[in-house]
Protein backbone atom coordinates (compact mmCIF):
# COMPACT_ATOMS: atom_id res chain seq x y z
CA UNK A 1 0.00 0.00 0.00
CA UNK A 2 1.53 3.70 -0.70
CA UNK A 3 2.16 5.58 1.74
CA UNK A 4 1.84 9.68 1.59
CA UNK A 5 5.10 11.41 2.62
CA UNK A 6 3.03 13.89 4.57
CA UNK A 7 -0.97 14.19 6.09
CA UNK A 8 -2.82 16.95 4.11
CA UNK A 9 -5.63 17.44 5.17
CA UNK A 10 -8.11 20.07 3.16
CA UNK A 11 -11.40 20.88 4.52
CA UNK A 12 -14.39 22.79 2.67
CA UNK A 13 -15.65 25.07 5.52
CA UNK A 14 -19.29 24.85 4.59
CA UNK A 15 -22.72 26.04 6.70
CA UNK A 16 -21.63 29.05 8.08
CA UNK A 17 -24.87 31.41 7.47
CA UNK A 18 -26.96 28.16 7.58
CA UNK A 19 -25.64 28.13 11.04
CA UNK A 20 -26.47 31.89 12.08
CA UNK A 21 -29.81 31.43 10.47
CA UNK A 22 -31.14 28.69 12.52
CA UNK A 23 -30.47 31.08 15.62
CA UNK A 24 -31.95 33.71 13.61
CA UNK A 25 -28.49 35.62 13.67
CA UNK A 26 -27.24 37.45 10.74
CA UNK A 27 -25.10 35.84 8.07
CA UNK A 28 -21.82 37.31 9.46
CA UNK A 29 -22.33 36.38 12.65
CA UNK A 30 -22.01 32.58 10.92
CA UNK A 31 -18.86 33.65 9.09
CA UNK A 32 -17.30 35.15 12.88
CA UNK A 33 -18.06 32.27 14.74
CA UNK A 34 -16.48 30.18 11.20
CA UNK A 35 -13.03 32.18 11.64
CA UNK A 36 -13.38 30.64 15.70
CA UNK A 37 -13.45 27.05 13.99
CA UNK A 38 -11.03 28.07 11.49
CA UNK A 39 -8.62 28.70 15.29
CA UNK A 40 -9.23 25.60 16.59
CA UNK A 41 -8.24 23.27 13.76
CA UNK A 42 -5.28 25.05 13.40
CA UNK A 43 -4.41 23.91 17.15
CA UNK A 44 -4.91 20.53 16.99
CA UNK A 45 -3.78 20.31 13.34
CA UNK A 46 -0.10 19.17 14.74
CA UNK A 47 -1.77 16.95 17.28
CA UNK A 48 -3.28 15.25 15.01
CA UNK A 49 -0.38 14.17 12.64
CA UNK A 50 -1.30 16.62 10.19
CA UNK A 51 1.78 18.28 8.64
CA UNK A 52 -0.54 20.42 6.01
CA UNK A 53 -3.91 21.90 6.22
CA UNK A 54 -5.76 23.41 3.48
CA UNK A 55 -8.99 25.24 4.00
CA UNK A 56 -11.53 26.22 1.37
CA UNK A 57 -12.47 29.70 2.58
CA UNK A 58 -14.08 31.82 -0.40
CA UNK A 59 -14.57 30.31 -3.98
CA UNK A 60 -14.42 31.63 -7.10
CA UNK A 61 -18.29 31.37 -7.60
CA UNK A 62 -18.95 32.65 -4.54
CA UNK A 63 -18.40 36.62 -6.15
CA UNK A 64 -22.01 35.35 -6.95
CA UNK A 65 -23.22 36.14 -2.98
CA UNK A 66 -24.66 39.51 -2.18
CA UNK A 67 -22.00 42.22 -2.36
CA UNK A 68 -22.65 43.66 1.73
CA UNK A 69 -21.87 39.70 2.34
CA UNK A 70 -18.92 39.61 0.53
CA UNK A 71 -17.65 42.93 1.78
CA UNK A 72 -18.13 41.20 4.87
CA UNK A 73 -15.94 38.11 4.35
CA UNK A 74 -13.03 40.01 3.09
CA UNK A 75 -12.99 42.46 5.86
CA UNK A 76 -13.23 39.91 7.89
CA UNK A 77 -10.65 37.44 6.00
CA UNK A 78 -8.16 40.78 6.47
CA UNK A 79 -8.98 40.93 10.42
CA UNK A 80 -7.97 37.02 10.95
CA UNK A 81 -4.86 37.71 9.16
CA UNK A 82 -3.65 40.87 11.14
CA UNK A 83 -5.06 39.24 14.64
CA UNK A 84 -3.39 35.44 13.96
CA UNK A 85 -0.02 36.07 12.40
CA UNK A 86 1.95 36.80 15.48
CA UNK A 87 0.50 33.77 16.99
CA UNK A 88 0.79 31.73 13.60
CA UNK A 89 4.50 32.50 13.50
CA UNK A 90 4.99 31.77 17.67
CA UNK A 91 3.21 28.35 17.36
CA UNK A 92 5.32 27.30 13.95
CA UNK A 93 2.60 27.76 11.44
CA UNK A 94 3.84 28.57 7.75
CA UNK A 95 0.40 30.14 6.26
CA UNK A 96 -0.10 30.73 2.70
CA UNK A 97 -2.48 32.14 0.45
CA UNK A 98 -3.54 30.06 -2.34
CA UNK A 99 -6.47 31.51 -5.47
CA UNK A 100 -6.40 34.79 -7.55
CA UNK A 101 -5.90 37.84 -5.75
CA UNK A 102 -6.29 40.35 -8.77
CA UNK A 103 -9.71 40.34 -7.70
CA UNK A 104 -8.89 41.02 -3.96
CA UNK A 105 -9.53 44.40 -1.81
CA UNK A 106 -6.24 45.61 -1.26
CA UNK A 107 -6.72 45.76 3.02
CA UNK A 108 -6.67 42.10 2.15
CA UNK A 109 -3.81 41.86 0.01
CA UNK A 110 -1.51 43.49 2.58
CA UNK A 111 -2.70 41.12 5.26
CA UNK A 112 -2.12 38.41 2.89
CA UNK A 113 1.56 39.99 2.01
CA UNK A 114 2.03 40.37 5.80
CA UNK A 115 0.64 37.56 7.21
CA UNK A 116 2.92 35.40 4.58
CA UNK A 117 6.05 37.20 4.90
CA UNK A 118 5.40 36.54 9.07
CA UNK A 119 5.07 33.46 9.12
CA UNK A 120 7.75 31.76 6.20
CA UNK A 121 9.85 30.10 8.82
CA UNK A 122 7.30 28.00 10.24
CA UNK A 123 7.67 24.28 10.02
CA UNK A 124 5.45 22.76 12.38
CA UNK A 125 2.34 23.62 10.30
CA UNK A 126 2.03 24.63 6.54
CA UNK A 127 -1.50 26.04 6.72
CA UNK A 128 -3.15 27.36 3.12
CA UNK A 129 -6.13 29.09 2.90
CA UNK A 130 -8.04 29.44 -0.36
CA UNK A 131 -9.64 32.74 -1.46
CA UNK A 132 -11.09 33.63 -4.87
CA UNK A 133 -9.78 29.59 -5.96
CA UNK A 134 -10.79 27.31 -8.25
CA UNK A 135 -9.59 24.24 -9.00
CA UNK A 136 -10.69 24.30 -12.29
CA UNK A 137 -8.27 27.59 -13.20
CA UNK A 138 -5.66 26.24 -10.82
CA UNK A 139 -5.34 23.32 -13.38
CA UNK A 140 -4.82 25.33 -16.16
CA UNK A 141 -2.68 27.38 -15.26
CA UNK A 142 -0.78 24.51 -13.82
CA UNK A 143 -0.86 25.38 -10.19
CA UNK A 144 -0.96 22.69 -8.74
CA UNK A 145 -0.30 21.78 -4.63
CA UNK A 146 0.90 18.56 -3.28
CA UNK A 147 -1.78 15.39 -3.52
CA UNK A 148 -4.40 15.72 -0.52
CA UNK A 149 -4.63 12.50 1.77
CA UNK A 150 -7.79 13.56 3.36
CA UNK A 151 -10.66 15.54 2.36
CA UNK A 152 -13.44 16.54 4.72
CA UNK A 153 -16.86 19.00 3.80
CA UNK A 154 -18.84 20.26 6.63
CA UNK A 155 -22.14 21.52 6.63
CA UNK A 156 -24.38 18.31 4.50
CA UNK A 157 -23.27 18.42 1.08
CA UNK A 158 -21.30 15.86 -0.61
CA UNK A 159 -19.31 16.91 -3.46
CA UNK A 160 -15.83 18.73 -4.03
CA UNK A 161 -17.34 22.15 -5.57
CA UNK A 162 -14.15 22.99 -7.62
CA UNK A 163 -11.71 22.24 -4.43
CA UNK A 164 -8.52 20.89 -5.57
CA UNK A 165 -9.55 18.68 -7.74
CA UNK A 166 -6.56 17.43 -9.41
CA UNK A 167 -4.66 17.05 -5.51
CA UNK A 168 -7.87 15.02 -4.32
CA UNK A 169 -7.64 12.20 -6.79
CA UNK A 170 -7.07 9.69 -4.63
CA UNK A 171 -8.24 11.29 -0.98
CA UNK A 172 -10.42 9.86 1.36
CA UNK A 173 -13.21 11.78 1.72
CA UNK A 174 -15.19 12.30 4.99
CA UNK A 175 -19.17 14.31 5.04
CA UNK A 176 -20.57 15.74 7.75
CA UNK A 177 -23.38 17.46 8.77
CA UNK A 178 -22.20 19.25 11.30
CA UNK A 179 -21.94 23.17 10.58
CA UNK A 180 -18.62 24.54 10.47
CA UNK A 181 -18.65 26.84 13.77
CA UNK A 182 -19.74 23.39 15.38
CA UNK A 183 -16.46 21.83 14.22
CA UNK A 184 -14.11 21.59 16.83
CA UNK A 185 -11.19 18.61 18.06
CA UNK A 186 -13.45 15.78 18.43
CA UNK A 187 -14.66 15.78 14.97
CA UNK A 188 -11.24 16.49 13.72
CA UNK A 189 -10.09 13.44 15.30
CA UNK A 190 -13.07 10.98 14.56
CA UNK A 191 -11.73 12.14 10.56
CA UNK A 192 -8.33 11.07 10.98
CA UNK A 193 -9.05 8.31 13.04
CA UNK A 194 -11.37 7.12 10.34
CA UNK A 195 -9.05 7.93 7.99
CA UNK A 196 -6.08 5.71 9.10
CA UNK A 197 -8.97 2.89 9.53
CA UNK A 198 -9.15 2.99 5.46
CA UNK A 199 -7.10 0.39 3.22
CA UNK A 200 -5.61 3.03 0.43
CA UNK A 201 -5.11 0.87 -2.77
CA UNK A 202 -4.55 3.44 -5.07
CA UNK A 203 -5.46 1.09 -7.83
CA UNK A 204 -3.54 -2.54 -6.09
CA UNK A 205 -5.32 -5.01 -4.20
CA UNK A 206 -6.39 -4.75 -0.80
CA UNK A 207 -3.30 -5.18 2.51
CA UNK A 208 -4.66 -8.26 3.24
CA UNK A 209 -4.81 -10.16 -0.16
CA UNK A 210 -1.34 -8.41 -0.95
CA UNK A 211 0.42 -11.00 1.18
């Protein structure tokens, strides 16, 4: 069975206004209490074996949402950036930045610039966060990121939506229902646990008709 020479996980941070509307809360208060989740994952990333962590945080179809909640998202895409890098770069986090950013408000793109530059040393953690991506244009342009071992979508829905598509070829993939805010360690680590449970072929037979 291959092995991967690193655990990347990649998550599609979905339900996040679903979740303020069932408490009859405003959109953004979803998205605020999604940048919360988006904190804890990050902290039990390493204790989970996971050496890289890529998280799906604005798609390129999602230009589509109503401007004021869009304005919203990359104000508040910019705040998380300014607040976390110090903390980022303490803990050993390498963040990146991965999607088009011609499109970007430029508050953004000097958190991005900053929050990059702050934390390149980091080694305990490469964290990428996706903003104005798709995988679609990634692949054509030929910008590509290493192959993703596991792939896990909050929030109900079951497909990739144009989330590395070419790195999840062979991932495992893990649904839940749960809302994004709700995510926290114990769901993170039912997903890998389930994850090392899985026999990964990639194409050969099965570990125990190998022998």
């Amino acid at each position: 069975m291959r092995q991967s020479t690193s655990f990347h996980v990649a998550i599609v941070m979905d339900g996040n206004g679903r979740w303020a509307t069932r408490r009859g809360l405003p959109r953004a208060a979803g998205h605020r209490a999604g940048a919360e989740a988006v904190r804890r994952a990050v902290e039990i990333a390493p204790g989970c074996g996971i050496s890289a962590l890529t998280l799906y945080a604005f798609s390129s179809d999602n230009w589509t949402r109503p401007a004021a909640e869009v304005s919203v998202l990359m104000r508040l895409f910019a705040r998380y950036l300014r607040k976390e890098t110090a903390e980022l770069a303490e803990k050993g986090v390498k963040l990146t930045v991965i999607g088009r950013r011609d499109r970007l408000p430029r508050s953004l793109l000097d958190a991005i610039t900053a929050a990059e530059q702050g934390t390149a040393r980091g080694t305990k953690l490469e964290l990428r966060i996706a903003v104005d991506y798709s995988a679609r244009a990634a692949i054509q342009r030929g910008d590509l990121l290493p192959d993703v071992d596991l792939l896990i979508r909050t929030g109900g829905e079951q497909r990739l939506s144009d989330f590395l598509l070419w790195e999840c070829a062979y991932a495992e993939l893990w649904f839940t229902d749960r809302m994004w805010p709700d995510f926290g360690a114990a769901h993170l680590a039912a997903a890998v646990h389930e994850f090392h449970s899985r026999d990964r072929r990639f194409g050969g037979l099965p570990t125990r008709e190998a022998v």
